[in-house]
C-alpha atoms as a PDB file:
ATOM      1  CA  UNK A   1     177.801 112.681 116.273  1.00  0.00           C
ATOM      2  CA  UNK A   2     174.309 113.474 117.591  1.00  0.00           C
ATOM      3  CA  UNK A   3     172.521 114.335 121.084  1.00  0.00           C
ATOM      4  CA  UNK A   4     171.343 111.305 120.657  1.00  0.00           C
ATOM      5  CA  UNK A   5     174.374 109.489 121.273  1.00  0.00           C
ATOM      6  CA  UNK A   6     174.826 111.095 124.442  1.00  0.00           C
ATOM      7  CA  UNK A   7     171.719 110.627 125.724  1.00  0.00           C
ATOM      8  CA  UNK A   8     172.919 107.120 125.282  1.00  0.00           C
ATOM      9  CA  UNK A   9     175.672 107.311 127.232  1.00  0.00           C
ATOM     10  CA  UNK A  10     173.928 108.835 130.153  1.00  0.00           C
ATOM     11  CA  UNK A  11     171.978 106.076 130.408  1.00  0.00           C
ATOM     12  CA  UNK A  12     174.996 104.228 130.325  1.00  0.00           C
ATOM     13  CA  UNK A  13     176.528 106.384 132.710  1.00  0.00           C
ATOM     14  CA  UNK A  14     179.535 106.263 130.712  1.00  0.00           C
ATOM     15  CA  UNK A  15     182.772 108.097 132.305  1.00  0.00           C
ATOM     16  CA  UNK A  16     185.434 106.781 129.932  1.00  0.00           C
ATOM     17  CA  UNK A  17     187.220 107.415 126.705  1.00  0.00           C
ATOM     18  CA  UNK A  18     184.427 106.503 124.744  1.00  0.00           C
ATOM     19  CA  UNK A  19     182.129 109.359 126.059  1.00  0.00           C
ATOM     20  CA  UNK A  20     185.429 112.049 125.342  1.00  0.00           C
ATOM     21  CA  UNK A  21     185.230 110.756 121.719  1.00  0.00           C
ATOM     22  CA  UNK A  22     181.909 111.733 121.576  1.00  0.00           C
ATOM     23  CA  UNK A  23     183.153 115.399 122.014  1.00  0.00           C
ATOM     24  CA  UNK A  24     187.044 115.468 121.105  1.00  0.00           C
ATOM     25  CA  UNK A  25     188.816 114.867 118.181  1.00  0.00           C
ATOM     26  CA  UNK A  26     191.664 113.723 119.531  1.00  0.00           C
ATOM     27  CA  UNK A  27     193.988 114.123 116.227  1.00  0.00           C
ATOM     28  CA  UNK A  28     193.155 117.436 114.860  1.00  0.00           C
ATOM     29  CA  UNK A  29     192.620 118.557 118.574  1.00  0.00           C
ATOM     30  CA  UNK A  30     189.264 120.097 117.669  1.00  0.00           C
ATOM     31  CA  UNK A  31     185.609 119.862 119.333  1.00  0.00           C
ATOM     32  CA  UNK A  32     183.143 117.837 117.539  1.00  0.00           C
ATOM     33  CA  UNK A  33     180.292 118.944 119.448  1.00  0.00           C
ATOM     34  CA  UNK A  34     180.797 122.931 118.677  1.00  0.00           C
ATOM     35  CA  UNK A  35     177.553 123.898 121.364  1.00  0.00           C
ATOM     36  CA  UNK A  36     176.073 122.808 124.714  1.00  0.00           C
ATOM     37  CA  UNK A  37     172.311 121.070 125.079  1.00  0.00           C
ATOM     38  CA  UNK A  38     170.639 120.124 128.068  1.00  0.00           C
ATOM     39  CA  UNK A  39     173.046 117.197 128.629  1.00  0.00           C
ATOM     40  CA  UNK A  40     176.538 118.866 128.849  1.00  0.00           C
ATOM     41  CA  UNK A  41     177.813 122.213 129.856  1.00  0.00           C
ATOM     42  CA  UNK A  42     181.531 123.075 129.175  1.00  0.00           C
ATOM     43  CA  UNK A  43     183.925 124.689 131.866  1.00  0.00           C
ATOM     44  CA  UNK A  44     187.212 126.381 130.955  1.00  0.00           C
ATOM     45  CA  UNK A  45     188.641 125.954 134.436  1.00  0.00           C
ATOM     46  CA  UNK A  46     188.437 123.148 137.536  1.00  0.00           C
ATOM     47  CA  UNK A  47     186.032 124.656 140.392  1.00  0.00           C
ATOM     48  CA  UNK A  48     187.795 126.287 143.255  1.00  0.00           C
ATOM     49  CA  UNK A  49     185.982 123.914 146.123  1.00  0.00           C
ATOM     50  CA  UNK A  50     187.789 125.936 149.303  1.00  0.00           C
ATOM     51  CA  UNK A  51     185.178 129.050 147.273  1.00  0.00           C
ATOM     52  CA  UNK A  52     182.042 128.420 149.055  1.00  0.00           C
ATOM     53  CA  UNK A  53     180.543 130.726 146.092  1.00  0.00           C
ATOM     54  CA  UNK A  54     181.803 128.870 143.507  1.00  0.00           C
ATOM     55  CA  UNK A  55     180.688 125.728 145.161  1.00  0.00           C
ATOM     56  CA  UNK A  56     177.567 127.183 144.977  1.00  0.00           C
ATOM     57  CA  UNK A  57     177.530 128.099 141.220  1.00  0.00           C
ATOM     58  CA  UNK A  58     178.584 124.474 140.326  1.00  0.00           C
ATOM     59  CA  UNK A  59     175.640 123.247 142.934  1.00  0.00           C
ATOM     60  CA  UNK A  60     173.446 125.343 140.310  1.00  0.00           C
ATOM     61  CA  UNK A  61     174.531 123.791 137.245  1.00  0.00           C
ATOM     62  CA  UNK A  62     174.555 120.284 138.923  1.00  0.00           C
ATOM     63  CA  UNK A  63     170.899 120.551 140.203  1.00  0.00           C
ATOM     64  CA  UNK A  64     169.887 122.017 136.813  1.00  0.00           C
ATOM     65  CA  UNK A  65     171.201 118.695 135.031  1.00  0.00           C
ATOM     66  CA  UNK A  66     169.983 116.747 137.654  1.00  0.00           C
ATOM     67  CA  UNK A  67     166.227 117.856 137.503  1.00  0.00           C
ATOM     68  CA  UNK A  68     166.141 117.659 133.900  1.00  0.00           C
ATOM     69  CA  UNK A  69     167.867 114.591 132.364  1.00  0.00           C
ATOM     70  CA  UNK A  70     171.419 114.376 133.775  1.00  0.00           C
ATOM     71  CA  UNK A  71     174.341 114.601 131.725  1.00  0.00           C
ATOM     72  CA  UNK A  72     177.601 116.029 132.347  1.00  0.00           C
ATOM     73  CA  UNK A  73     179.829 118.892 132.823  1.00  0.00           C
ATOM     74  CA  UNK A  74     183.298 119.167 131.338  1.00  0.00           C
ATOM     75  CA  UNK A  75     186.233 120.874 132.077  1.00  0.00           C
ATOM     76  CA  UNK A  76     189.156 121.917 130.454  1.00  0.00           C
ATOM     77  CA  UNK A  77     186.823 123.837 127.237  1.00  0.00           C
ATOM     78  CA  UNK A  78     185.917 127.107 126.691  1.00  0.00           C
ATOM     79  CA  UNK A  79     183.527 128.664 125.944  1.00  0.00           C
ATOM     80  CA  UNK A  80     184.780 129.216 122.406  1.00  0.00           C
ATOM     81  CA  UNK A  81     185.253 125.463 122.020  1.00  0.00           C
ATOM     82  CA  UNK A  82     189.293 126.040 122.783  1.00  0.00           C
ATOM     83  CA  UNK A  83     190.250 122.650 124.563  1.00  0.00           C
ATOM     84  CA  UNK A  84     192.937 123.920 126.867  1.00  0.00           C
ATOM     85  CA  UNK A  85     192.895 121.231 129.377  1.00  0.00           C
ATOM     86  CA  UNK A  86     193.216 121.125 133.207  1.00  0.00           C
ATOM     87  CA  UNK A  87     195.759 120.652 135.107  1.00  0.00           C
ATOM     88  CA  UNK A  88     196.145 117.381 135.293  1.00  0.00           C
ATOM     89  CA  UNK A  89     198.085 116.948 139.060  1.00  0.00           C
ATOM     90  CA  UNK A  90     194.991 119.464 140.245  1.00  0.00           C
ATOM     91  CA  UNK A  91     192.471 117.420 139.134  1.00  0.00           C
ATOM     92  CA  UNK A  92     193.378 114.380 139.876  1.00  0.00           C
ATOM     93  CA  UNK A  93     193.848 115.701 143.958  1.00  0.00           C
ATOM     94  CA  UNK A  94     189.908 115.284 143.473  1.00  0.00           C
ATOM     95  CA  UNK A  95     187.793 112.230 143.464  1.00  0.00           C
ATOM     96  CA  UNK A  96     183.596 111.647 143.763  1.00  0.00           C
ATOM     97  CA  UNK A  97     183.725 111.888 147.372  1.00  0.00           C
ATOM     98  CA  UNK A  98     185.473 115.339 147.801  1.00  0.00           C
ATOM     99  CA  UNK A  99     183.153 116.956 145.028  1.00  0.00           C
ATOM    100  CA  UNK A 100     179.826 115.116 146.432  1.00  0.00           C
ATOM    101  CA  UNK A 101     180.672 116.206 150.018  1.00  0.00           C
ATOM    102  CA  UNK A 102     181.034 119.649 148.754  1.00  0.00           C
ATOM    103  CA  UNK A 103     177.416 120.061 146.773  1.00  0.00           C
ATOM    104  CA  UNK A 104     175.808 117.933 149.536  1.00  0.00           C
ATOM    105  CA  UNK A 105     175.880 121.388 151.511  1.00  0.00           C
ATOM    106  CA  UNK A 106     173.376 122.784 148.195  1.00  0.00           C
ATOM    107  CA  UNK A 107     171.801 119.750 147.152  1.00  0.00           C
ATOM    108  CA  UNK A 108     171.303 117.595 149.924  1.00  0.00           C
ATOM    109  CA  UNK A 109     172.579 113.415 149.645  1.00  0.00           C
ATOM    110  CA  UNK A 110     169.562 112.706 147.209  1.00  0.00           C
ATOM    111  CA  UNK A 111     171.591 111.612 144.591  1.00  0.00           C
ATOM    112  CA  UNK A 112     175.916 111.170 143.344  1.00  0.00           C
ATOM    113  CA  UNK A 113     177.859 112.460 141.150  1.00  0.00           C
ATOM    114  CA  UNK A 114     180.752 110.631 139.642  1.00  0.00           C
ATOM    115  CA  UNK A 115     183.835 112.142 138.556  1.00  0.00           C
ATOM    116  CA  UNK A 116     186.772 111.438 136.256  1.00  0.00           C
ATOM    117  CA  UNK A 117     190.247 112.737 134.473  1.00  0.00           C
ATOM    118  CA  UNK A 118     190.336 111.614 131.063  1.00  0.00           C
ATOM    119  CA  UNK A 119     194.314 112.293 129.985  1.00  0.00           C
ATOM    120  CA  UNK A 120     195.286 111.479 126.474  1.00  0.00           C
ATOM    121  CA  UNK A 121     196.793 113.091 123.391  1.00  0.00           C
ATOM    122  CA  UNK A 122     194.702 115.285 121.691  1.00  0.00           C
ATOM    123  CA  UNK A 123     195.795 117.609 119.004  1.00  0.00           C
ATOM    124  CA  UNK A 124     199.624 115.742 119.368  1.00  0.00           C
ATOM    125  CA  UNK A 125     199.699 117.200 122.989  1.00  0.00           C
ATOM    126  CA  UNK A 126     198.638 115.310 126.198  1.00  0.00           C
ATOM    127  CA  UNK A 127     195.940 117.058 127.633  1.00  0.00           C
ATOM    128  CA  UNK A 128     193.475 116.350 130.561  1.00  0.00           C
ATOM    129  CA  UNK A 129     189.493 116.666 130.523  1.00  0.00           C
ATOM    130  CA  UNK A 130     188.171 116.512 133.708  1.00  0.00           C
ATOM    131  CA  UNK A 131     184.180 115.073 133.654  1.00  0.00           C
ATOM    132  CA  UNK A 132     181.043 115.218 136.339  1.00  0.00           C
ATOM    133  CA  UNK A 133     178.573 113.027 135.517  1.00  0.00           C
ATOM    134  CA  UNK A 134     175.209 113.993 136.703  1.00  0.00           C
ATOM    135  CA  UNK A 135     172.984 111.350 137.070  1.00  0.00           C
ATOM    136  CA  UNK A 136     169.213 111.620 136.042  1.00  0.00           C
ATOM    137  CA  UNK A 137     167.067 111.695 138.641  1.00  0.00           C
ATOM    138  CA  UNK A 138     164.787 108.504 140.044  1.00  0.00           C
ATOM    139  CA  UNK A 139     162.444 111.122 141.788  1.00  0.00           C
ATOM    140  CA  UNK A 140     160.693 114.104 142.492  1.00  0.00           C
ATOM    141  CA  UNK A 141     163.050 117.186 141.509  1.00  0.00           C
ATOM    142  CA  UNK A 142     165.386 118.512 144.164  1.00  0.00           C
ATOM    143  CA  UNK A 143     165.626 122.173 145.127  1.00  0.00           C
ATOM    144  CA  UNK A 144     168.160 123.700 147.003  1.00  0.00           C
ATOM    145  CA  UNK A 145     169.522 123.058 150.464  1.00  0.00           C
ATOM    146  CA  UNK A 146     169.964 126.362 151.722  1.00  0.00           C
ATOM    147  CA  UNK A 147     170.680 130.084 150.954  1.00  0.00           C
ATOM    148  CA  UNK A 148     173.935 130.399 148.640  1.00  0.00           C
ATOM    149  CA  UNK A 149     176.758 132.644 150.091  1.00  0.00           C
ATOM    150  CA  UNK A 150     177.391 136.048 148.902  1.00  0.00           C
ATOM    151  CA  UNK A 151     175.742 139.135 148.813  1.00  0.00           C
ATOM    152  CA  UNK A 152     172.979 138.801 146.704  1.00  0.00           C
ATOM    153  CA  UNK A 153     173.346 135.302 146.640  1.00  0.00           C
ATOM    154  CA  UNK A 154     173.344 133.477 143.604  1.00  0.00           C
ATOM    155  CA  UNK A 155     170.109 131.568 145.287  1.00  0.00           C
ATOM    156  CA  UNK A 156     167.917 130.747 148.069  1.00  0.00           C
ATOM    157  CA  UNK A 157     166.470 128.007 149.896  1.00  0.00           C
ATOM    158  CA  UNK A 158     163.886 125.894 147.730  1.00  0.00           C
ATOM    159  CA  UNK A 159     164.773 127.257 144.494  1.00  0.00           C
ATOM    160  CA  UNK A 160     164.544 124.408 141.926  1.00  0.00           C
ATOM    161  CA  UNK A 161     167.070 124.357 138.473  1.00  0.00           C
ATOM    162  CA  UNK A 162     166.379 123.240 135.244  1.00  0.00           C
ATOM    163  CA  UNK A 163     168.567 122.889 132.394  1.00  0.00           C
ATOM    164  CA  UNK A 164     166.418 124.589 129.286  1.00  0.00           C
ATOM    165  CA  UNK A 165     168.750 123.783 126.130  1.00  0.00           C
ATOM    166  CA  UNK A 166     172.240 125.195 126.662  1.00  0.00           C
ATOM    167  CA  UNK A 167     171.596 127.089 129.780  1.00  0.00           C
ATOM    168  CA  UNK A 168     170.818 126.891 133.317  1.00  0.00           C
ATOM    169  CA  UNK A 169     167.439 128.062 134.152  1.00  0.00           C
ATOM    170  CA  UNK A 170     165.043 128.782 137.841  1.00  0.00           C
ATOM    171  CA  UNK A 171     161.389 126.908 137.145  1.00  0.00           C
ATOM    172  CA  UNK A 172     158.686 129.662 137.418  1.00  0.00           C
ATOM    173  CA  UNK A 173     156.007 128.449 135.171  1.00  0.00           C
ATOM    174  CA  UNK A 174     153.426 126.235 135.832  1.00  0.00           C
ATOM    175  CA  UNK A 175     154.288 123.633 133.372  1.00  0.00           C
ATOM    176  CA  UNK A 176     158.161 123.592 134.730  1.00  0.00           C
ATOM    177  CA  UNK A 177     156.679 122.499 138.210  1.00  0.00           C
ATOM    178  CA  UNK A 178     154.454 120.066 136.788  1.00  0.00           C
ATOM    179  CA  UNK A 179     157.327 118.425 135.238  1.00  0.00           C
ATOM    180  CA  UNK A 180     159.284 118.542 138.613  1.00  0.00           C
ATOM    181  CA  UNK A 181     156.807 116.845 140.608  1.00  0.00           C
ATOM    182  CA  UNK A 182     155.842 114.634 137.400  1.00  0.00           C
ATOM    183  CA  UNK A 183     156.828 110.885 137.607  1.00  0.00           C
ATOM    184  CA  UNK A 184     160.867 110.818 136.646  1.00  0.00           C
ATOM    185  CA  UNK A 185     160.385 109.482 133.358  1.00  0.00           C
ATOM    186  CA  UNK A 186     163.166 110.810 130.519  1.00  0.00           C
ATOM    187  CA  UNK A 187     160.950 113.879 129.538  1.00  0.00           C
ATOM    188  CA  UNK A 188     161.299 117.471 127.931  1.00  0.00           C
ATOM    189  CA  UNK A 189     159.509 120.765 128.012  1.00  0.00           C
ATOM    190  CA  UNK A 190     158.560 122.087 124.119  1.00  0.00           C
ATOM    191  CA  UNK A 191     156.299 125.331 124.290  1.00  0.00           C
ATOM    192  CA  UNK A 192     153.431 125.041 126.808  1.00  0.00           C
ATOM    193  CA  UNK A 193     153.662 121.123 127.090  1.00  0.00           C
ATOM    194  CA  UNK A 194     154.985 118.396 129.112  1.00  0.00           C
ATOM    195  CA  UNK A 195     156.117 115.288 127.218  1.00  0.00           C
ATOM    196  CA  UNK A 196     157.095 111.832 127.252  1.00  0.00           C
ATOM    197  CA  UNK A 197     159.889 111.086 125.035  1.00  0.00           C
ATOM    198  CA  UNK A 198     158.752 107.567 124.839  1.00  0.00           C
ATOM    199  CA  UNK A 199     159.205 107.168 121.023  1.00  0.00           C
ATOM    200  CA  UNK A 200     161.803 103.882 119.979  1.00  0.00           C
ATOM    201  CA  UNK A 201     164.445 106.426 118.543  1.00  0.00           C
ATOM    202  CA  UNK A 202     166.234 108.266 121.176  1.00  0.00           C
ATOM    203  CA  UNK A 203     165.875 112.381 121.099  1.00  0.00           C
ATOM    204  CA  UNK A 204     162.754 111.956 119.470  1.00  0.00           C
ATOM    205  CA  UNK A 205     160.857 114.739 120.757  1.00  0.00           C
ATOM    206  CA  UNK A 206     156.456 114.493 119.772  1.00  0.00           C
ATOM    207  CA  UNK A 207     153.711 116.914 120.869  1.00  0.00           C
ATOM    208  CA  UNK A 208     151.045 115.401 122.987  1.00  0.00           C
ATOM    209  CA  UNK A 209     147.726 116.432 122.145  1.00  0.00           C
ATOM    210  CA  UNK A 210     145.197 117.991 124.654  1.00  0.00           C
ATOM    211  CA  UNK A 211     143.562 114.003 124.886  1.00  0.00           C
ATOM    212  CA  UNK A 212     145.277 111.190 125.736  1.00  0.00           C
ATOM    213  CA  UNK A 213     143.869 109.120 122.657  1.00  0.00           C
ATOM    214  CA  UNK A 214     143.226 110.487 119.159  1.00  0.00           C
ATOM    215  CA  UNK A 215     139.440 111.208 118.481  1.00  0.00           C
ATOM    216  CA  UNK A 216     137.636 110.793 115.256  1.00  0.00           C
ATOM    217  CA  UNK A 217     137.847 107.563 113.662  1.00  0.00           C
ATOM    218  CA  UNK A 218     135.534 108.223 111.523  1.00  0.00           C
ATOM    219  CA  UNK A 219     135.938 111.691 110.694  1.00  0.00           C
ATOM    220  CA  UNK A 220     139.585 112.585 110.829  1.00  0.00           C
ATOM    221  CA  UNK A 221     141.343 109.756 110.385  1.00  0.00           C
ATOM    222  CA  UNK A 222     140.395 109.348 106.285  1.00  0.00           C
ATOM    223  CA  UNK A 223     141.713 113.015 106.348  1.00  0.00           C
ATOM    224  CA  UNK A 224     144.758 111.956 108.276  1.00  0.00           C
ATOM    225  CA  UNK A 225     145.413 109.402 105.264  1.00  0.00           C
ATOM    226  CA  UNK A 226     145.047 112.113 102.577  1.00  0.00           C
ATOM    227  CA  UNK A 227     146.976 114.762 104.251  1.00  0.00           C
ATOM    228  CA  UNK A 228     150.315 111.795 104.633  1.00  0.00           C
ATOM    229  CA  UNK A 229     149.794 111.376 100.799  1.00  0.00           C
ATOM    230  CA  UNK A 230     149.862 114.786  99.649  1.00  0.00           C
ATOM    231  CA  UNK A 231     153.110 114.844 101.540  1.00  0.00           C
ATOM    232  CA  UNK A 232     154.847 111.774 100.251  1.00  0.00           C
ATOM    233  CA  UNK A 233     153.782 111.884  97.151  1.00  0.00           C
ATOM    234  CA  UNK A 234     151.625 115.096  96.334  1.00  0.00           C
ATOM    235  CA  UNK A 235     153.127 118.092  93.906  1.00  0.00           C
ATOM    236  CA  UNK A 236     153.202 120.465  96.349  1.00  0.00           C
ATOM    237  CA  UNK A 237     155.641 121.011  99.890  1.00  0.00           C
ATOM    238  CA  UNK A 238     152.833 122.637 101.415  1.00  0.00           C
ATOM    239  CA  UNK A 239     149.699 121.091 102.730  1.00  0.00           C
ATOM    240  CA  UNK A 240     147.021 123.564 104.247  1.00  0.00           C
ATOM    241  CA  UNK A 241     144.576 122.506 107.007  1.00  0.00           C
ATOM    242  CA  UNK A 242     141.718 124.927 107.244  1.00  0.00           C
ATOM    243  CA  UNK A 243     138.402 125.443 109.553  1.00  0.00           C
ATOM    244  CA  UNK A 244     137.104 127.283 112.237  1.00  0.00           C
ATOM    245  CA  UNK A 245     138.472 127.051 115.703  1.00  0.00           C
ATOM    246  CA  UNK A 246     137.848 123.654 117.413  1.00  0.00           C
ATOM    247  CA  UNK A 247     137.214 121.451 114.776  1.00  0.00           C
ATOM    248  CA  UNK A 248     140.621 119.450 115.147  1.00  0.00           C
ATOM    249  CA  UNK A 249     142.982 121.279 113.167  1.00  0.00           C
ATOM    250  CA  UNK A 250     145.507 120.835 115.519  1.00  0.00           C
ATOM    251  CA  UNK A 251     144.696 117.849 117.046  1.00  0.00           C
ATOM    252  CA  UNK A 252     144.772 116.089 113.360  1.00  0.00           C
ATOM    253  CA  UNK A 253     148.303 117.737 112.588  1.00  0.00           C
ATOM    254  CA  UNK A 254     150.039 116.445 116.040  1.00  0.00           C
ATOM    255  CA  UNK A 255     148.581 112.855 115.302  1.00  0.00           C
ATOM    256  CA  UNK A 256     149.712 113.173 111.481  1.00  0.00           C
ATOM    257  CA  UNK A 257     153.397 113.911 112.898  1.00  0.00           C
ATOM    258  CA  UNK A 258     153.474 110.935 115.581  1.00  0.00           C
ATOM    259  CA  UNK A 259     152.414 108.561 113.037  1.00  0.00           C
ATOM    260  CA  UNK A 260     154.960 110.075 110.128  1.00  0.00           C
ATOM    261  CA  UNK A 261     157.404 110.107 113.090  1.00  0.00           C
ATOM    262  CA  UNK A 262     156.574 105.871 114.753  1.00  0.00           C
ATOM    263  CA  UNK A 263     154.855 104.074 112.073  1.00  0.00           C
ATOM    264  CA  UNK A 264     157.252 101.622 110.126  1.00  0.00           C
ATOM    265  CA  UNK A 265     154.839 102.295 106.885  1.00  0.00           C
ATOM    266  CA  UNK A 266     156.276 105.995 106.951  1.00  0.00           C
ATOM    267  CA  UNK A 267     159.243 106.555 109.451  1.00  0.00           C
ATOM    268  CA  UNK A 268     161.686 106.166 106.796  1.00  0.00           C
ATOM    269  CA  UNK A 269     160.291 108.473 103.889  1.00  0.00           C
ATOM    270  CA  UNK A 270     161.770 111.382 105.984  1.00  0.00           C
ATOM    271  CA  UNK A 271     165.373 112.283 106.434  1.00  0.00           C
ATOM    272  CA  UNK A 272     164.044 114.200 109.358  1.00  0.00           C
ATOM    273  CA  UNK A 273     160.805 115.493 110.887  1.00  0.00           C
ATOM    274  CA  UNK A 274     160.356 119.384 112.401  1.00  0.00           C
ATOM    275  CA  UNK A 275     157.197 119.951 114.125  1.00  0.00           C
ATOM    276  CA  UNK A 276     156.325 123.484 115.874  1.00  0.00           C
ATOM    277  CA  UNK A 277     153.286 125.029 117.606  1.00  0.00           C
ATOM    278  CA  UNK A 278     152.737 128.442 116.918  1.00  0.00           C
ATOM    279  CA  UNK A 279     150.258 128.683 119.894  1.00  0.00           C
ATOM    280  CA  UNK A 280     151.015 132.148 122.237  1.00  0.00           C
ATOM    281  CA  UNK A 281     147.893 131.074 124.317  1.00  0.00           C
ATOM    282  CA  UNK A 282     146.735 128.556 126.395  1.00  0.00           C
ATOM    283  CA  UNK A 283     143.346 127.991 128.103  1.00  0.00           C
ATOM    284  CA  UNK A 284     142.847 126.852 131.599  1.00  0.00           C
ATOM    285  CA  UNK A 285     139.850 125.574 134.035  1.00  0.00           C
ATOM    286  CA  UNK A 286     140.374 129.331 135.091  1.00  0.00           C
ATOM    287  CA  UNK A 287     141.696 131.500 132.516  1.00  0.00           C
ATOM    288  CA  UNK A 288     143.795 131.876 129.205  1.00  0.00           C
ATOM    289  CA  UNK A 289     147.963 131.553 130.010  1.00  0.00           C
ATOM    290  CA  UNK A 290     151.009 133.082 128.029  1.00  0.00           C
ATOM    291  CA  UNK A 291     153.156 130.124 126.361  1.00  0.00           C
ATOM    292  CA  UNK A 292     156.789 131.133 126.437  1.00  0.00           C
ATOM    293  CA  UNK A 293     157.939 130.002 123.272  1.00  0.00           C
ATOM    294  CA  UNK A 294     160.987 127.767 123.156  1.00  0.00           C
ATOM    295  CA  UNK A 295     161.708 128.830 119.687  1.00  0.00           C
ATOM    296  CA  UNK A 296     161.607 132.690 119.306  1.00  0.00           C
ATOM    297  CA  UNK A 297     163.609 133.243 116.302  1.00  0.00           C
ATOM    298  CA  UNK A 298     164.997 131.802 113.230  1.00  0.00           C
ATOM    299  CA  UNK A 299     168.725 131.288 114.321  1.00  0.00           C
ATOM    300  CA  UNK A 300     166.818 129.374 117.395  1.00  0.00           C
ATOM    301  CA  UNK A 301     165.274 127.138 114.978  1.00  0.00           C
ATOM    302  CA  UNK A 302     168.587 126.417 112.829  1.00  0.00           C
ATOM    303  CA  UNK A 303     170.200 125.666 116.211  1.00  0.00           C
ATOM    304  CA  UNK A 304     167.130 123.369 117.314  1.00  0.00           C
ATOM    305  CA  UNK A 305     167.529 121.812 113.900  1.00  0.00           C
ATOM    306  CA  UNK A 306     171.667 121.194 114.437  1.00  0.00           C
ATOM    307  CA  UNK A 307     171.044 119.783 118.123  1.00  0.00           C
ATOM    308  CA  UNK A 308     168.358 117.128 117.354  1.00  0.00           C
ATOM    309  CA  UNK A 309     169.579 116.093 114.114  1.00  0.00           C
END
């Protein structure tokens, strides 16, 4: 199975056995899905919703989903991929409205959540899942109602949640805001950029250049065509662009991926296609900013490579 599929299914806004086969192998009682993304989150245990602190804490994670691409949270896993179930009488004493009525107190009545007990044998044992789906949202990102309980509270008023891979996250750069008050289109945060995941094959995730169009007809685009054929078909696995700063080094190998990556002529030469920026600056009307990178190390990368593929 692959993110894909469930990003599928949240469009869907599937709540059934078919999404719980997506993550449960019901005879050998195992996980498929052996990590969390930015569309799911596992939970060992129900919420407490008479804890006004834990209400909070699942207010967090919902908002987080929410803001980024919606998806869902599921409980009865831990987080060592254990399924030990809920208890099935407790969770079924809650429905939509309860749980809704609860986070509206955090997250105001923008948007609801739907909710569902998914009780089946699994691993020759009858077990329950419990399942929030999160819907995407339809419009500007939604911060937080008011000041969690608890001393220090978990948040304040205003702060906005994203969901950055397989953890919760507060927005604090520049780029996270832009992409909260950005049209609500289904899009994803790689390095310094915001971008549009508007390629045919779902998960498909393609740097967008500093333009809006490619430039150089003339000039790059021959070199485009060489570079593609010393991929596919040259003796070497490594192909080196060189120049001074500015000519279009960068600009040529973004455009070289989206075309390997959308054009019928090439899409299917590739089991797979991995493109990072190595960037650590960017420069603004005003001054030169820090990127955070999104992929620090090598076991980041491997994991990238296991969540996308």
């Amino acid at each position: 199975m692959s993110i894909s599929a469930i990003q599928e299914l949240v469009q869907k806004q599937a709540l059934n056995e078919e999404l719980l086969s997506h993550f449960v192998n019901t005879e050998s009682g195992s996980i498929v899905l052996r990590f969390e993304s930015e569309y799911w989150d596992y939970k060992r245990d129900l919420v407490d919703l008479s804890d006004p602190i834990k209400v909070a804490e699942l207010a967090a994670d919902v908002l987080a989903l929410h803001n980024t691409r919606g998806g869902y949270l599921l409980f009865g896993i831990t987080d060592d991929y254990v399924i030990l179930g809920v208890h099935e009488q407790q969770a079924l004493e809650l429905d939509s409205n309860i749980i809704n009525s609860k986070l509206k107190r955090f997250v105001g009545q923008s948007f609801y959540c739907r909710y569902s007990v998914l009780s089946q044998p699994i691993g020759g044992a009858r077990r329950s899942i419990a399942v929030l789906f999160i819907p995407p949202r339809k419009a500007l990102g939604i911060p937080t109602a008011q000041r969690a309980p608890g001393d220090p509270p978990l948040f304040k008023e205003g702060i906005f949640f994203l969901r950055a891979n397989d953890r919760r996250k507060r927005a604090e750069t520049n780029e996270e805001f832009t992409f909260l008050y950005a049209a609500p289109e289904p899009e994803v945060l790689v390095g310094s950029h915001q971008l549009r995941t508007w390629s045919p094959k779902p998960g498909t995730r393609l740097f967008l250049g500093d333009y809006s169009r490619f430039i150089g007809e003339q000039t790059r685009a021959p070199r485009m065509e060489q570079v593609i054929d010393a991929l596919m078909f040259g003796k070497w696995d490594v192909v080196l662009l060189r120049g001074v700063g500015g000519v279009g080094k960068t600009a040529l190998a973004i455009e070289i991926t989206r075309k390997l990556a959308l054009d019928p002529a090439y899409s299917n030469h590739f089991g797979g296609i991995i493109s990072l920026s190595a960037k650590d600056q960017e420069l603004t009307p005003y001054d030169r900013n820090a990127i955070v990178p999104e992929v620090a190390s090598y076991d980041q990368l491997l994991r990238q490579i296991i969540i996308h593929s």
